[in-house]
C-alpha atoms as a PDB file:
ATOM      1  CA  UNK A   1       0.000   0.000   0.000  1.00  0.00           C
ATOM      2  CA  UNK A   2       1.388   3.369  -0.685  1.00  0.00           C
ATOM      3  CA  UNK A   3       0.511   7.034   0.580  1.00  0.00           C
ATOM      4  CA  UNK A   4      -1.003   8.294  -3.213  1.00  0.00           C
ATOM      5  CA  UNK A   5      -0.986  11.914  -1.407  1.00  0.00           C
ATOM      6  CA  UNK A   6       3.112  11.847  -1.392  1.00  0.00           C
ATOM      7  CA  UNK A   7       3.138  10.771  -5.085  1.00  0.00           C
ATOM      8  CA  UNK A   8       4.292  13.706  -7.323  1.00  0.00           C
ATOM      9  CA  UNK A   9       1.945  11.900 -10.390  1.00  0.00           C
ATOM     10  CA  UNK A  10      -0.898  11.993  -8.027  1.00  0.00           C
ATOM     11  CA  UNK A  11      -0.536  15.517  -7.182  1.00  0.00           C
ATOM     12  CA  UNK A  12       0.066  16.832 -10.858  1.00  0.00           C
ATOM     13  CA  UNK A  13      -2.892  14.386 -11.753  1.00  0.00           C
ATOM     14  CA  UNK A  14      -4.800  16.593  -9.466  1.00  0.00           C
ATOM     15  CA  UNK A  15      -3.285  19.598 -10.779  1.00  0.00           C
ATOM     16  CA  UNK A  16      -4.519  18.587 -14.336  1.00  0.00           C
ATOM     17  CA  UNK A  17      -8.278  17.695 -13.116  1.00  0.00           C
ATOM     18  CA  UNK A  18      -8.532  21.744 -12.639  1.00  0.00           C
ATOM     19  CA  UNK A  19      -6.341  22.955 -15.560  1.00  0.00           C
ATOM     20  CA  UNK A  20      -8.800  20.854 -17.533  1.00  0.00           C
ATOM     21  CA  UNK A  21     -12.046  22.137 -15.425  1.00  0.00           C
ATOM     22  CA  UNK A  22     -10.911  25.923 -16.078  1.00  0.00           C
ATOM     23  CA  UNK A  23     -10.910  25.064 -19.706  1.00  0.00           C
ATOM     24  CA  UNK A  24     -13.763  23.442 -20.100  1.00  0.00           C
ATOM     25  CA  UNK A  25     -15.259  26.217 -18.312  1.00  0.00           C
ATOM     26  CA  UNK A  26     -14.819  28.102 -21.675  1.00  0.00           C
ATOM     27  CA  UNK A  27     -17.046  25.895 -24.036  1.00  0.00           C
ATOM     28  CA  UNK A  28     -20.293  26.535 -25.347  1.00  0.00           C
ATOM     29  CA  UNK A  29     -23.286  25.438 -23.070  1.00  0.00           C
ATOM     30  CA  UNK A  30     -24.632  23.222 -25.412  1.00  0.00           C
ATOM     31  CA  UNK A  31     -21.384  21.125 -24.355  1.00  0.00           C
ATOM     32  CA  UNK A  32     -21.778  20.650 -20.785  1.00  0.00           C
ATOM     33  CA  UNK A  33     -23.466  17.007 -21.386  1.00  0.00           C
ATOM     34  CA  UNK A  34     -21.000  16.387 -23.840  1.00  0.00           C
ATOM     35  CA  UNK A  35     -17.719  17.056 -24.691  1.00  0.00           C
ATOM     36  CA  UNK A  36     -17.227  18.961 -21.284  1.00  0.00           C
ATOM     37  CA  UNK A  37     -18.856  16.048 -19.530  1.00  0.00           C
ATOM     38  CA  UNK A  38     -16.277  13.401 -20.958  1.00  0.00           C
ATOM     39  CA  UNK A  39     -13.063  15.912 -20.461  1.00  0.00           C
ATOM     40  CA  UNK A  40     -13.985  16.882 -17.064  1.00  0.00           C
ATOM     41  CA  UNK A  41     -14.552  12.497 -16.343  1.00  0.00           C
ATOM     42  CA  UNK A  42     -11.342  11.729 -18.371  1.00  0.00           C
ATOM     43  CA  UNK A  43      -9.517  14.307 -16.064  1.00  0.00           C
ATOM     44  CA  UNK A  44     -10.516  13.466 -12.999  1.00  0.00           C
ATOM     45  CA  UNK A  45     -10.079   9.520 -13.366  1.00  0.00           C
ATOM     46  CA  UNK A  46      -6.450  10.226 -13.770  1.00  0.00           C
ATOM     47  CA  UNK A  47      -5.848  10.832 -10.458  1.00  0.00           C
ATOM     48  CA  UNK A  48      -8.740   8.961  -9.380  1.00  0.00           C
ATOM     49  CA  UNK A  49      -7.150   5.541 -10.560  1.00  0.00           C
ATOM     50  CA  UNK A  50      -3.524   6.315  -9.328  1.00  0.00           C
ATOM     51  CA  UNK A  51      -5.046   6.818  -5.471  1.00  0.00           C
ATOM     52  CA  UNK A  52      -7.675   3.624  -6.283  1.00  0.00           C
ATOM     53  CA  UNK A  53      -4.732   1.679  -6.752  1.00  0.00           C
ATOM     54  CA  UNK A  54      -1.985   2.865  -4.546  1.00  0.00           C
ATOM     55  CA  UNK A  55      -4.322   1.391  -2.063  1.00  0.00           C
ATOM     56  CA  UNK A  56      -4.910  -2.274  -3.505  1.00  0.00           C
ATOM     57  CA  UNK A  57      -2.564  -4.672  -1.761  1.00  0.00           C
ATOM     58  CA  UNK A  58      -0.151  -5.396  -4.215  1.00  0.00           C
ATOM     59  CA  UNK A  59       2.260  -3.650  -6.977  1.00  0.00           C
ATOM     60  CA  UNK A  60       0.681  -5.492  -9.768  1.00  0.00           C
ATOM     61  CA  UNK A  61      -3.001  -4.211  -8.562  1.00  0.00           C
ATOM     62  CA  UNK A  62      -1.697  -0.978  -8.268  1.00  0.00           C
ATOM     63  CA  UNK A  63      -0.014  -1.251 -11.939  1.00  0.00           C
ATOM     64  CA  UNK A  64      -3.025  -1.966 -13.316  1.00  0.00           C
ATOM     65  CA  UNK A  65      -4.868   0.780 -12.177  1.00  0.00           C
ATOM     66  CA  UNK A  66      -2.259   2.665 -13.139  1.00  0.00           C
ATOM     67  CA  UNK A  67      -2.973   1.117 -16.632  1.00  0.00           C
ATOM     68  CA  UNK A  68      -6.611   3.266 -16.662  1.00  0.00           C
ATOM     69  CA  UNK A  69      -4.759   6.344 -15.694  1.00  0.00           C
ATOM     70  CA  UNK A  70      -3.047   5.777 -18.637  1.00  0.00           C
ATOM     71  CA  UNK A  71      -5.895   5.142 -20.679  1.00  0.00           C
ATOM     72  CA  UNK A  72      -7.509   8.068 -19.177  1.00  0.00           C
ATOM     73  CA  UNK A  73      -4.601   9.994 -20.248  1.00  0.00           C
ATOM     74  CA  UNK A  74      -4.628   9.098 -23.972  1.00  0.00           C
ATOM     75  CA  UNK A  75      -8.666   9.758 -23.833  1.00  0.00           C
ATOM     76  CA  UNK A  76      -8.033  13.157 -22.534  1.00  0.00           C
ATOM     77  CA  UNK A  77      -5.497  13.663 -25.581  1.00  0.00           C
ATOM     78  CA  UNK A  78      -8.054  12.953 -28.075  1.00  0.00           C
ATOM     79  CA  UNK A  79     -10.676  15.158 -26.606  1.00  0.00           C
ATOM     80  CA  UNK A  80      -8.349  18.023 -26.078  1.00  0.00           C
ATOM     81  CA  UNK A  81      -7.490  17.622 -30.206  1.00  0.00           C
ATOM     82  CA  UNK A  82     -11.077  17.531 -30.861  1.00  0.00           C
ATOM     83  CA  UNK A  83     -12.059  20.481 -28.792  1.00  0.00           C
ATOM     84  CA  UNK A  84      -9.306  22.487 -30.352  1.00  0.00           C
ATOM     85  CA  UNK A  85     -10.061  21.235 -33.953  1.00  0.00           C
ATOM     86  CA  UNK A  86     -13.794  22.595 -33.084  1.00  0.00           C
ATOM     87  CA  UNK A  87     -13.091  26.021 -32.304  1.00  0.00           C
ATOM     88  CA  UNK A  88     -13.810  25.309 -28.243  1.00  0.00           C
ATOM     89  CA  UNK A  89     -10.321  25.152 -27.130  1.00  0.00           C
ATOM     90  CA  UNK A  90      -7.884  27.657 -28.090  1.00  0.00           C
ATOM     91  CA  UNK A  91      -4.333  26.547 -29.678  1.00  0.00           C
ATOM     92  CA  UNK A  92      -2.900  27.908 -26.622  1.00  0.00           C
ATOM     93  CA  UNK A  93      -4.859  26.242 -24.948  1.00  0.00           C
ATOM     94  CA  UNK A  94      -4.744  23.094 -25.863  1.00  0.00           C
ATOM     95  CA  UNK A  95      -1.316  22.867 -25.503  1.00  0.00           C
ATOM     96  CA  UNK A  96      -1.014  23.830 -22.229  1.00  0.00           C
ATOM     97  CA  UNK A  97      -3.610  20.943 -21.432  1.00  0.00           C
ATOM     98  CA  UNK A  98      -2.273  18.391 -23.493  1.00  0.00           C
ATOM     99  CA  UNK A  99       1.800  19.189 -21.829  1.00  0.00           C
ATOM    100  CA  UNK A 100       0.696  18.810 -18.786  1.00  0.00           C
ATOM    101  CA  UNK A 101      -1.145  15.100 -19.722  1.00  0.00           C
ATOM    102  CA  UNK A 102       1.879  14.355 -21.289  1.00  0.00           C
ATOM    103  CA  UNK A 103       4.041  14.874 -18.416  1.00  0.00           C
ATOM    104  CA  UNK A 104       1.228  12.979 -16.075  1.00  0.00           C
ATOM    105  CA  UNK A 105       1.068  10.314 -18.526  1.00  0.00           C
ATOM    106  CA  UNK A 106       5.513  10.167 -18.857  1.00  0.00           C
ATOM    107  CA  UNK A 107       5.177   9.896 -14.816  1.00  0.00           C
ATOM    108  CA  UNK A 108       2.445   7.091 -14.711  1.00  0.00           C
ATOM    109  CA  UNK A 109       4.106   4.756 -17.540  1.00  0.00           C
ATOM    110  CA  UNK A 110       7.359   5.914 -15.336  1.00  0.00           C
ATOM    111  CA  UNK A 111       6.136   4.346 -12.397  1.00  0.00           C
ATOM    112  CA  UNK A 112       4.496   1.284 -13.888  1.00  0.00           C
ATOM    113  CA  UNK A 113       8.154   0.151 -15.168  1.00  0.00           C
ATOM    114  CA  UNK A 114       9.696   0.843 -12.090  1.00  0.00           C
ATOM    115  CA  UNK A 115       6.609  -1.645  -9.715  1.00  0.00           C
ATOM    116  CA  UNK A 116       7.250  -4.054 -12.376  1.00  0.00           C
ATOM    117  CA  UNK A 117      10.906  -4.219 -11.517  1.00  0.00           C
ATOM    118  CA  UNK A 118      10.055  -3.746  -7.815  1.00  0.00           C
END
């Protein structure tokens, strides 16, 4: 079992759930059920699955939760491209976002190699 609160990917997880909340902020109503809805999910499973598993029992529970933060990661991605590519989402914008999944999603794969050789 580890403490998820002293992880540095849990914390800039957390730090991307609200980057990604203030952006979404900016869409168009007719998005809140939508596009907004799925960004804002994507976002906060991130760090949602790294504290899920940091509290399973073992490193290869934990890896695979770690596995959906991933996933939730490469979701995000897309939706970020799409949002931009639809005029919600600013180029600036957007790659603010999508840096900061990157670097949550370098930390996460990161950690997953180094349980596996734990």
């Amino acid at each position: 079992m580890h403490d998820y609160r002293e992880l540095r990917v849990w914390q800039d997880a957390i730090n991307l759930a609200v980057e990604v909340y203030q952006l979404t902020s900016l869409f168009p109503s007719s998005e809140k059920f939508n596009l907004v809805s799925q960004m804002n999910r994507a976002a906060v499973l991130v760090g949602s699955n790294i504290g899920e598993g940091a509290g399973r029992a073992s490193n290869a529970e934990f890896t695979q939760f770690l596995h959906y933060a991933s996933g939730s990661c490469t979701e995000l991605i897309t939706q970020i491209v799409i949002a931009e590519r639809l005029g919600f989402a600013s180029k600036e914008g957007a790659e603010t976002v999508s840096a900061r999944v990157q670097s949550v999603h370098r930390q996460i794969i990161s950690l997953i190699q180094t349980l596996r050789k734990g």
